[in-house]
PDB file of N, CA and C in Angstrom:
ATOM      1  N   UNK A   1    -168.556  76.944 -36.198  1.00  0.00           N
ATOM      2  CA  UNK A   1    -169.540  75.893 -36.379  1.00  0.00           C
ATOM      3  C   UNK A   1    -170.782  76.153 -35.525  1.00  0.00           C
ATOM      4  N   UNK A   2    -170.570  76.894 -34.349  1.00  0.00           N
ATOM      5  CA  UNK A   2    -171.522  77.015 -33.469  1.00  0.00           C
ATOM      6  C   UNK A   2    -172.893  77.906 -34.124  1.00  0.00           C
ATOM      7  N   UNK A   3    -172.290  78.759 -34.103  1.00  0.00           N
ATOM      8  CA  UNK A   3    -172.884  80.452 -35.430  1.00  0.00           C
ATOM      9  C   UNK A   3    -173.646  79.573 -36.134  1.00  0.00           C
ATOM     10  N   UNK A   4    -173.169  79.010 -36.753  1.00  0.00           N
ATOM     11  CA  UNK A   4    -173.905  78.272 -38.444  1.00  0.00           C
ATOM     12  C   UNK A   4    -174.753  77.373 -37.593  1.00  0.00           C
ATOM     13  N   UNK A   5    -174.959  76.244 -36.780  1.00  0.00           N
ATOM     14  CA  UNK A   5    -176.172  75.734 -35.703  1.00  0.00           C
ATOM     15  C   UNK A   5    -176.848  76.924 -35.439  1.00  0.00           C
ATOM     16  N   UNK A   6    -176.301  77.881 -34.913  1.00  0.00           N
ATOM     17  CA  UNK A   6    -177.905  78.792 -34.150  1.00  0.00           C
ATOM     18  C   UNK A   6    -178.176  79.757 -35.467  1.00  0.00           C
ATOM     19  N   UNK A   7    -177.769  79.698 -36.733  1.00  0.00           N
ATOM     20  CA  UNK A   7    -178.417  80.341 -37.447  1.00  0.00           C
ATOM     21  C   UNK A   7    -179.279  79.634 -37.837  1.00  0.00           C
ATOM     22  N   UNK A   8    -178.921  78.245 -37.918  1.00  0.00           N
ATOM     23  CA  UNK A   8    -179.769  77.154 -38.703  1.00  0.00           C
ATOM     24  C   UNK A   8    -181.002  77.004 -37.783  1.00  0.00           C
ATOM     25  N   UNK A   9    -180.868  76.868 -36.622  1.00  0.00           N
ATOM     26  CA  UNK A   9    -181.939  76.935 -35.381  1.00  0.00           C
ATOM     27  C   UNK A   9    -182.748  78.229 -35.633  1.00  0.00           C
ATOM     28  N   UNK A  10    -182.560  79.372 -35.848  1.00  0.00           N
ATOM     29  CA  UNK A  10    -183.117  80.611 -35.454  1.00  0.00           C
ATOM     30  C   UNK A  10    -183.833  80.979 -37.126  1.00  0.00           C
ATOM     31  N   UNK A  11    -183.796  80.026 -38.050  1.00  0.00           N
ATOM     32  CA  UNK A  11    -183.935  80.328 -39.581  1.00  0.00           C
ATOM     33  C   UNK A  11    -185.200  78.944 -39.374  1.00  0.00           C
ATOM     34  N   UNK A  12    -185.008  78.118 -38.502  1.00  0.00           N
ATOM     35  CA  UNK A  12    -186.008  76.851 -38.415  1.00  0.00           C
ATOM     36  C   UNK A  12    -187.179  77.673 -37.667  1.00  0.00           C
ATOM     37  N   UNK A  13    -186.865  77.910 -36.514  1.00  0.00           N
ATOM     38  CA  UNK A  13    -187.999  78.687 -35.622  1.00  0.00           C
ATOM     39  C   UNK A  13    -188.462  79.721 -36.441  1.00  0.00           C
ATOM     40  N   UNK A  14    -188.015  81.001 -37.504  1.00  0.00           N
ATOM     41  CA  UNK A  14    -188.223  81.867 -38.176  1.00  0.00           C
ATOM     42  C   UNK A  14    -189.595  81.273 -39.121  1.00  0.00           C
ATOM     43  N   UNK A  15    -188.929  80.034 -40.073  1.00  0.00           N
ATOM     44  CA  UNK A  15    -189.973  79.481 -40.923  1.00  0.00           C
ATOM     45  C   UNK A  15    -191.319  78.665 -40.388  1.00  0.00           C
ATOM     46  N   UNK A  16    -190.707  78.035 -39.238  1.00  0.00           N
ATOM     47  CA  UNK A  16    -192.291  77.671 -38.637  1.00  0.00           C
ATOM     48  C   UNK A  16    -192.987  79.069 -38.111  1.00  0.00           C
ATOM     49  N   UNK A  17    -192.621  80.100 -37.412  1.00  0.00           N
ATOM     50  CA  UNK A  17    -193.615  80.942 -37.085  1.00  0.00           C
ATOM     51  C   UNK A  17    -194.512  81.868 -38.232  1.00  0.00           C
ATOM     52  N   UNK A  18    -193.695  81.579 -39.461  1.00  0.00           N
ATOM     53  CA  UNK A  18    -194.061  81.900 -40.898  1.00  0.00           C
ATOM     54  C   UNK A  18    -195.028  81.027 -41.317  1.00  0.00           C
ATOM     55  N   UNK A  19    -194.921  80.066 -41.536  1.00  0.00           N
ATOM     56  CA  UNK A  19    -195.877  79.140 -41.545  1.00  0.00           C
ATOM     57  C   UNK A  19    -197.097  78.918 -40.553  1.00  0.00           C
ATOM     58  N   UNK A  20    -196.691  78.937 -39.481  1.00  0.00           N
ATOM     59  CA  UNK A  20    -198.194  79.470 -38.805  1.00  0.00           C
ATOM     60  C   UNK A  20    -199.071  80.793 -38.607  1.00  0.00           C
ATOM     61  N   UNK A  21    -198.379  81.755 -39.296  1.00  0.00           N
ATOM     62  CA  UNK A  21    -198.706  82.855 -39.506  1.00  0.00           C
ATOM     63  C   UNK A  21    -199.874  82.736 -40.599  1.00  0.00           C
ATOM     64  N   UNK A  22    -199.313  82.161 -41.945  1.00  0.00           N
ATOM     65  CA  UNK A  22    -200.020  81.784 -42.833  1.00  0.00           C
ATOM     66  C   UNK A  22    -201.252  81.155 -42.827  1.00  0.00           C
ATOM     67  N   UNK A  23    -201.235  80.025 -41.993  1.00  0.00           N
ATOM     68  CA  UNK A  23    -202.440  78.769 -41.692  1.00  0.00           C
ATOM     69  C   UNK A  23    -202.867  79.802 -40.905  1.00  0.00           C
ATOM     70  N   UNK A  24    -202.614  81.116 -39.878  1.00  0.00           N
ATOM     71  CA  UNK A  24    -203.951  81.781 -39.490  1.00  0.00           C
ATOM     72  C   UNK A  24    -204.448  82.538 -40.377  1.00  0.00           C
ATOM     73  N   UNK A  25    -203.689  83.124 -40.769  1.00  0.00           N
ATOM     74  CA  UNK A  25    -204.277  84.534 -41.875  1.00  0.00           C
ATOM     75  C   UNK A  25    -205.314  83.247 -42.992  1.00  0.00           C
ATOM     76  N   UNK A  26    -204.709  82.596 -43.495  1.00  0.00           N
ATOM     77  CA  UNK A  26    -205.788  81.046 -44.361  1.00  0.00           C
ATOM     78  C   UNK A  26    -206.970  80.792 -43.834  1.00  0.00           C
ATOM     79  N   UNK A  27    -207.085  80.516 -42.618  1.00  0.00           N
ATOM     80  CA  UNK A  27    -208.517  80.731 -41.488  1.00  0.00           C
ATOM     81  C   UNK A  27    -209.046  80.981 -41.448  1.00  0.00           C
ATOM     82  N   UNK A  28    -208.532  82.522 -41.396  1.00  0.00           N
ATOM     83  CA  UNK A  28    -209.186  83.698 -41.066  1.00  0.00           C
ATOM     84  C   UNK A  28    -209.867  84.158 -42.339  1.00  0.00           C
ATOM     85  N   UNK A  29    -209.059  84.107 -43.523  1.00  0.00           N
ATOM     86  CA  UNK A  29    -209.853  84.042 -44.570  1.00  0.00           C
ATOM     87  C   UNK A  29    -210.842  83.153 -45.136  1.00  0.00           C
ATOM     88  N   UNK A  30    -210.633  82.260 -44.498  1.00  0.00           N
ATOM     89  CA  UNK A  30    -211.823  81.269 -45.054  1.00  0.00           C
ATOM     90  C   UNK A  30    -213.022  81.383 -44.224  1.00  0.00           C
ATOM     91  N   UNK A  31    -212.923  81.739 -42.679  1.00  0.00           N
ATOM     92  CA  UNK A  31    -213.973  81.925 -42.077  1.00  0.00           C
ATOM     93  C   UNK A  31    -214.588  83.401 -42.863  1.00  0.00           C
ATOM     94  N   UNK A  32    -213.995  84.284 -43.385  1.00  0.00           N
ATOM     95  CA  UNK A  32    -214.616  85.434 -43.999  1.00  0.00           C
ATOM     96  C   UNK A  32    -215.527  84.857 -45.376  1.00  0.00           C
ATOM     97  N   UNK A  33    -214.875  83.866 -46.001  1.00  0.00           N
ATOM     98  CA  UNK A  33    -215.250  83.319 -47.349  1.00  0.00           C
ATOM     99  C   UNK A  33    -216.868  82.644 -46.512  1.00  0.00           C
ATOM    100  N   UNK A  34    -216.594  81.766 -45.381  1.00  0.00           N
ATOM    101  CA  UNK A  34    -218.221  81.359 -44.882  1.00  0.00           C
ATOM    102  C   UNK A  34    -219.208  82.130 -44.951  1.00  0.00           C
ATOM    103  N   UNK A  35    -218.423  83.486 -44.365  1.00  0.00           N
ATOM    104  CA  UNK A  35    -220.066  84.512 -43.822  1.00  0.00           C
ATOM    105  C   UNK A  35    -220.242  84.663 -45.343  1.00  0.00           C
ATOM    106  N   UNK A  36    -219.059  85.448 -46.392  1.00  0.00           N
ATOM    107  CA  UNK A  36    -220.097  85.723 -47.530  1.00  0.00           C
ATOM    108  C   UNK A  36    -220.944  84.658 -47.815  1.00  0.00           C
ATOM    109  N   UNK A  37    -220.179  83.270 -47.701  1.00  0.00           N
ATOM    110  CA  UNK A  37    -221.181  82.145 -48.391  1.00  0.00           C
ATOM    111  C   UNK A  37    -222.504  82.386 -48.182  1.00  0.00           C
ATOM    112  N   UNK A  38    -222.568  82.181 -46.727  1.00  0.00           N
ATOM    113  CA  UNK A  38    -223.881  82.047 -46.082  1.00  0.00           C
ATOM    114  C   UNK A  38    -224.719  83.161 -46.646  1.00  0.00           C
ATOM    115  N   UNK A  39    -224.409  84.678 -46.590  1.00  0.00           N
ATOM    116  CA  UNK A  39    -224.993  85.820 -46.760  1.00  0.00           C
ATOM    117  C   UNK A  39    -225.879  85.473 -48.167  1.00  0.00           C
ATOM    118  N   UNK A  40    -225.011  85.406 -49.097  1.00  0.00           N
ATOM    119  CA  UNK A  40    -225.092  84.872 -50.740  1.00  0.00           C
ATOM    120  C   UNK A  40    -226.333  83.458 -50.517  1.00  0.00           C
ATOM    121  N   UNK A  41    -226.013  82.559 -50.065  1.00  0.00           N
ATOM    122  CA  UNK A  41    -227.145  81.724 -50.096  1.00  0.00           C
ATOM    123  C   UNK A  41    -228.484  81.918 -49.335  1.00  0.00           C
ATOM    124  N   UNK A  42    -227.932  82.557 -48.660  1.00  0.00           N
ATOM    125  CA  UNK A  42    -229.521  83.195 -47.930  1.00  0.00           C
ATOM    126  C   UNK A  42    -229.889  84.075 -48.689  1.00  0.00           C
ATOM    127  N   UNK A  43    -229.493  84.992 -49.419  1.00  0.00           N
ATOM    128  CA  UNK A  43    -230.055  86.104 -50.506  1.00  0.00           C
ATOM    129  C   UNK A  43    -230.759  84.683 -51.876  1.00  0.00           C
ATOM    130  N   UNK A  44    -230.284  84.054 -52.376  1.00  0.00           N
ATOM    131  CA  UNK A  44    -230.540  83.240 -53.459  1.00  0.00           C
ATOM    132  C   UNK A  44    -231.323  81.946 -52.664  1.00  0.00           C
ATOM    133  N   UNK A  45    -231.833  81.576 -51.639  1.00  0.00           N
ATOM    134  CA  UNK A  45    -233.236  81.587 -51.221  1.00  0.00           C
ATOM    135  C   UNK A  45    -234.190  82.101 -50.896  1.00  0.00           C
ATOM    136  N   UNK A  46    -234.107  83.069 -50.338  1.00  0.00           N
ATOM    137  CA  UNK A  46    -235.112  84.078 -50.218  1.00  0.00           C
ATOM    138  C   UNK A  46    -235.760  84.234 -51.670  1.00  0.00           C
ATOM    139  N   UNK A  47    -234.868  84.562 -52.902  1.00  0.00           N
ATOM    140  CA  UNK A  47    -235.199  84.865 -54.339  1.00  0.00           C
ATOM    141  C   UNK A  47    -236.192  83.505 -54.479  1.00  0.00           C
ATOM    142  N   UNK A  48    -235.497  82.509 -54.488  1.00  0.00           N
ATOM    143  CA  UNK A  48    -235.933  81.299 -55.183  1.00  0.00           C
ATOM    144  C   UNK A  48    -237.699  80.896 -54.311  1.00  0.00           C
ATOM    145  N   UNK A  49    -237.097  81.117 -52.933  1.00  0.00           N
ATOM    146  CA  UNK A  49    -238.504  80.339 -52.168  1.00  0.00           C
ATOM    147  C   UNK A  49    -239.407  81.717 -51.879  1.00  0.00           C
ATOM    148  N   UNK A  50    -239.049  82.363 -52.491  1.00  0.00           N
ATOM    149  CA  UNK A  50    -239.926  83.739 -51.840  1.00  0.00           C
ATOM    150  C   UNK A  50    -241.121  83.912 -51.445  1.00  0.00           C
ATOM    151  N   UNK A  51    -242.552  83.025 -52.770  1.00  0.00           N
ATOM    152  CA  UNK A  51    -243.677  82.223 -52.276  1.00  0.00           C
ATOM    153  C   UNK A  51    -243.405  81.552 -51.230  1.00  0.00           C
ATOM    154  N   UNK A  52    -242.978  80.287 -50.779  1.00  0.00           N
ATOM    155  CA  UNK A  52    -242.568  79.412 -49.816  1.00  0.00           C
ATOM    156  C   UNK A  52    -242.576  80.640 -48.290  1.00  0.00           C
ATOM    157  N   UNK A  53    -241.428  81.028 -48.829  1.00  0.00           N
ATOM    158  CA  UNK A  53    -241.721  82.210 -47.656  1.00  0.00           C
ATOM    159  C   UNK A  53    -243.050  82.795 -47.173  1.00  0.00           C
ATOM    160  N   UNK A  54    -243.670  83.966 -47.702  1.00  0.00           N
ATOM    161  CA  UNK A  54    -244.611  84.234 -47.481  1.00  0.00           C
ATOM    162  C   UNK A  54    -245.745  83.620 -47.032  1.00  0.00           C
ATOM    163  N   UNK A  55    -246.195  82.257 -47.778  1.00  0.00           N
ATOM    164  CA  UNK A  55    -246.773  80.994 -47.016  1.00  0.00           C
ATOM    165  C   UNK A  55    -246.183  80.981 -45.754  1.00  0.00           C
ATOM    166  N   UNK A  56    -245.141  80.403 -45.538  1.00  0.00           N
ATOM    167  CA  UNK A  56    -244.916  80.163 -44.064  1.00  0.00           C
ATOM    168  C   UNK A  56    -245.394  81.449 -43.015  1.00  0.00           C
ATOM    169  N   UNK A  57    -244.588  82.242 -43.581  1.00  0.00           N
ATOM    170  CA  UNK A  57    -245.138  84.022 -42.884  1.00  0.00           C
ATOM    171  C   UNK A  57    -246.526  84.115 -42.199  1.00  0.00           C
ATOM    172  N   UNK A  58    -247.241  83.834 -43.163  1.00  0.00           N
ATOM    173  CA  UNK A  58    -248.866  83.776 -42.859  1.00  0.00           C
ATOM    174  C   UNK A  58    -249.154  82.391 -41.734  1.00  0.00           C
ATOM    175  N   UNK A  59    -248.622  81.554 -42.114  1.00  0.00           N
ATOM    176  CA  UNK A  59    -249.236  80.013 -41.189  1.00  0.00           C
ATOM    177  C   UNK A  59    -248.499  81.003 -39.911  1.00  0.00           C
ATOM    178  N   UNK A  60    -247.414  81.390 -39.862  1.00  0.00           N
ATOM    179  CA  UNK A  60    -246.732  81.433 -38.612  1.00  0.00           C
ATOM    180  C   UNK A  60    -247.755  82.596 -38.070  1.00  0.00           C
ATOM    181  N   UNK A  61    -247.882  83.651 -38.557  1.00  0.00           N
ATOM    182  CA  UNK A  61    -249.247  84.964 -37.977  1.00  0.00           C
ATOM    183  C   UNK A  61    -250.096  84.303 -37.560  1.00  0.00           C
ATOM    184  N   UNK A  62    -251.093  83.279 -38.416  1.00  0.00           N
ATOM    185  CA  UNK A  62    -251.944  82.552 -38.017  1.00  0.00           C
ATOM    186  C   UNK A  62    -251.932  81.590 -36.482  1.00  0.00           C
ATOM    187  N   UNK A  63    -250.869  80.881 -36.574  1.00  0.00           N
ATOM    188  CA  UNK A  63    -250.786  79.960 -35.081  1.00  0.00           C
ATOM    189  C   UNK A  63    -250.343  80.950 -34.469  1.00  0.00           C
ATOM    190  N   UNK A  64    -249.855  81.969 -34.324  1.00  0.00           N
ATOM    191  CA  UNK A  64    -249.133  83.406 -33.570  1.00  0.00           C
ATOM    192  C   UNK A  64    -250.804  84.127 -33.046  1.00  0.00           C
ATOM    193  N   UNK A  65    -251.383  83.837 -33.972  1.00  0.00           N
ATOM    194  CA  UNK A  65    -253.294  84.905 -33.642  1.00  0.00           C
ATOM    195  C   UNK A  65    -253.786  83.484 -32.490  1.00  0.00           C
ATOM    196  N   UNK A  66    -253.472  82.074 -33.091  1.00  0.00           N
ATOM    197  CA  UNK A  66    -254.362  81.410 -31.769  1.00  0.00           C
ATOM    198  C   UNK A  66    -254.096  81.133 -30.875  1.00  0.00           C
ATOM    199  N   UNK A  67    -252.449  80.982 -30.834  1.00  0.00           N
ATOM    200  CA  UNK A  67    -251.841  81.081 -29.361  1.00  0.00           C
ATOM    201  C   UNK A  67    -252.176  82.124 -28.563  1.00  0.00           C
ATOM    202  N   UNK A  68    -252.369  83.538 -28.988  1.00  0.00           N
ATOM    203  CA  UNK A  68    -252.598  84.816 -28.562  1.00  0.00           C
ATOM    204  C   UNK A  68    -254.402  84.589 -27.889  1.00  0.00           C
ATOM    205  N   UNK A  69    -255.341  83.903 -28.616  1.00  0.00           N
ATOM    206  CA  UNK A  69    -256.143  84.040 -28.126  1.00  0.00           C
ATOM    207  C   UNK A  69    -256.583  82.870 -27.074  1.00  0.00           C
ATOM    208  N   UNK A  70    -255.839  81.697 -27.101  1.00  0.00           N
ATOM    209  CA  UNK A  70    -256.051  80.621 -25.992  1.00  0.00           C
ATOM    210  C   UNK A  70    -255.215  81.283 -25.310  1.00  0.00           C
ATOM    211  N   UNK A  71    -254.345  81.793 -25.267  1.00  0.00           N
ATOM    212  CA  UNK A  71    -253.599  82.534 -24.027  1.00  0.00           C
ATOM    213  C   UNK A  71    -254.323  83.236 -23.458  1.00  0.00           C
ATOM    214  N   UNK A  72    -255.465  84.432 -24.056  1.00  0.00           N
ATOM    215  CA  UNK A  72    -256.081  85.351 -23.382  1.00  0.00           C
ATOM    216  C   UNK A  72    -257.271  84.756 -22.550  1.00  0.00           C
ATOM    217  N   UNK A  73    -257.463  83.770 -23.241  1.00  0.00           N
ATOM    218  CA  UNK A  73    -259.259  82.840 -23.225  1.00  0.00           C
ATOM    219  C   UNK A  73    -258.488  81.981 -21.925  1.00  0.00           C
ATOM    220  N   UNK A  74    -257.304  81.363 -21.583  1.00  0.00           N
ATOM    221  CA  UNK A  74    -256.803  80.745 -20.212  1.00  0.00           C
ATOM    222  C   UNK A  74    -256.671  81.616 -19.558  1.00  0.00           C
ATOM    223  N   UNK A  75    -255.843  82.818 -19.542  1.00  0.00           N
ATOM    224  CA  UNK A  75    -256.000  84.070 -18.272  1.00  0.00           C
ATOM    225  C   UNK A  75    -257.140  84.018 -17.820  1.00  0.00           C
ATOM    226  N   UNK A  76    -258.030  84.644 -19.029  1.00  0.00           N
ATOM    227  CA  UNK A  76    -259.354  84.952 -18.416  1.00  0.00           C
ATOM    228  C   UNK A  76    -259.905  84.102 -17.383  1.00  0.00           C
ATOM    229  N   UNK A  77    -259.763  82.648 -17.960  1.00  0.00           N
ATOM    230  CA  UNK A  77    -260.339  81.532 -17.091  1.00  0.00           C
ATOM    231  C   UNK A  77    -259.839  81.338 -15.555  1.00  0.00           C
ATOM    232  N   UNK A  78    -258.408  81.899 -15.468  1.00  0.00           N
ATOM    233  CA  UNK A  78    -257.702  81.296 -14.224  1.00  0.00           C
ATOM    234  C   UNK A  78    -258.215  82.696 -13.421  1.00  0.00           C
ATOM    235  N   UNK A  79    -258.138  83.987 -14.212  1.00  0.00           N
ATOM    236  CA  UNK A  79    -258.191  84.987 -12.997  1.00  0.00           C
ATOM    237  C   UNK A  79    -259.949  85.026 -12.767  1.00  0.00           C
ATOM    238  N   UNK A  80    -260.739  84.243 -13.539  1.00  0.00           N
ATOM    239  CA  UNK A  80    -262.589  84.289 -13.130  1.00  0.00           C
ATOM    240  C   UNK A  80    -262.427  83.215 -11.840  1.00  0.00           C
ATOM    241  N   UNK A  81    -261.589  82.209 -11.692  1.00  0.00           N
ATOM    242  CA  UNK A  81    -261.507  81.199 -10.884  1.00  0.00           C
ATOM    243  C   UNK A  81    -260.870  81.728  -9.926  1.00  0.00           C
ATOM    244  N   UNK A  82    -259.908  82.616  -9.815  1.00  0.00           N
ATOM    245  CA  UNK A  82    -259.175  83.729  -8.676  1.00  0.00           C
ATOM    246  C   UNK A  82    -260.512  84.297  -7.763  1.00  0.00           C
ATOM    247  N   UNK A  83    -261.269  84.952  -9.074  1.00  0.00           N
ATOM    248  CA  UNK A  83    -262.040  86.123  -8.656  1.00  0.00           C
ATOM    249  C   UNK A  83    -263.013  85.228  -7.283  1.00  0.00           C
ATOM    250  N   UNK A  84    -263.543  84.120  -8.186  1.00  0.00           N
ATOM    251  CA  UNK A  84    -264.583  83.212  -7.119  1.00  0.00           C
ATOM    252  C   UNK A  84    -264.016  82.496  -5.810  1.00  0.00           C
ATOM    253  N   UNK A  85    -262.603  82.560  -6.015  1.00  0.00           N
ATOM    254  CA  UNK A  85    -261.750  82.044  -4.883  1.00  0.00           C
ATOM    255  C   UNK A  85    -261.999  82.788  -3.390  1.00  0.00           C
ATOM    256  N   UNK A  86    -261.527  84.343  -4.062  1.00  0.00           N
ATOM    257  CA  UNK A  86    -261.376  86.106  -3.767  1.00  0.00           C
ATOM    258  C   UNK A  86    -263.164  86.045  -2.857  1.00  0.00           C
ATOM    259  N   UNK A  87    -263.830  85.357  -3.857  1.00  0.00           N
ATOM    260  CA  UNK A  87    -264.856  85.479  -3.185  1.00  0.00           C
ATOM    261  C   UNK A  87    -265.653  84.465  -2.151  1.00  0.00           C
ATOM    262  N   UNK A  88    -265.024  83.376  -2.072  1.00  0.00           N
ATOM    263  CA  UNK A  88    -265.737  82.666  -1.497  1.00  0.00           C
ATOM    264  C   UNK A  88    -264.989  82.871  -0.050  1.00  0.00           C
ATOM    265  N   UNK A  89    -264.033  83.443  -0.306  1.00  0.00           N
ATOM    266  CA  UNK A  89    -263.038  83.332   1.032  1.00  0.00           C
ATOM    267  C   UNK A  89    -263.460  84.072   2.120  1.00  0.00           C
ATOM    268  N   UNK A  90    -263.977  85.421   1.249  1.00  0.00           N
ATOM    269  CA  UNK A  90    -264.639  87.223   1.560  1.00  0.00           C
ATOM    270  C   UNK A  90    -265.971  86.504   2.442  1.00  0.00           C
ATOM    271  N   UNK A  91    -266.559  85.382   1.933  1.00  0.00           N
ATOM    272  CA  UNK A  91    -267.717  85.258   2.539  1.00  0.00           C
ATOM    273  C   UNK A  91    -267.688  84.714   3.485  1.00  0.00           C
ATOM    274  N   UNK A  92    -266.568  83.169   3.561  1.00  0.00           N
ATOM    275  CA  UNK A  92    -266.142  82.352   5.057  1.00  0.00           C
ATOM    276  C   UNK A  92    -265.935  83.566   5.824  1.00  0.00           C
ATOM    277  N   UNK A  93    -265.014  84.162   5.540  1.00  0.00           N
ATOM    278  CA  UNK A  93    -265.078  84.971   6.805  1.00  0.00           C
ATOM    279  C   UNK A  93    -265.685  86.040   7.524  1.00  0.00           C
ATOM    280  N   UNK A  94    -266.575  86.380   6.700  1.00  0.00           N
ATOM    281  CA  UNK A  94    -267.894  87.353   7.197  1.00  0.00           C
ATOM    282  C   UNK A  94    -268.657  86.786   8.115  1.00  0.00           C
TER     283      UNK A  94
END
């Protein structure tokens, strides 16, 4: 009687680790099924908004060109205000 309990025990533990074997490998496949998703819908927007795209492309170059040049046009300003700093200092102490 004992035998027949620990087979029945060791055939219970057998099928649950079977079963969770499954629900990972299921997972694991479905997280694979996401990336294609994603891949696939990002290919079939790109198609669809492709104008849309390119518009944006350009606005984004565009605010990308004036950030670039108020960035250069503030350097300039802070290191001309350095320079007169550089200089007024050169002169106190002469």
């Amino acid at each position: 009687m004992a035998k027949k309990e620990e087979a029945t025990v060791v055939d219970v533990v057998v099928e649950e680790v079977e079963e969770k074997k499954n629900v990972l490998f299921d997972t694991a496949h479905k997280f694979l099924l996401v990336g294609f998703g994603a891949v696939g819908m990002s290919q079939d927007f790109v198609v669809e908004r492709k104008d849309d795209l390119v518009g944006l492309f350009d606005k984004l170059v565009d605010r990308g060109e004036e950030m670039e040049k108020e960035s250069r046009d503030w350097l300039k300003d802070v290191l001309s205000r350095n320079k007169k700093v550089e200089e007024e200092v050169v002169v106190e102490t002469a």
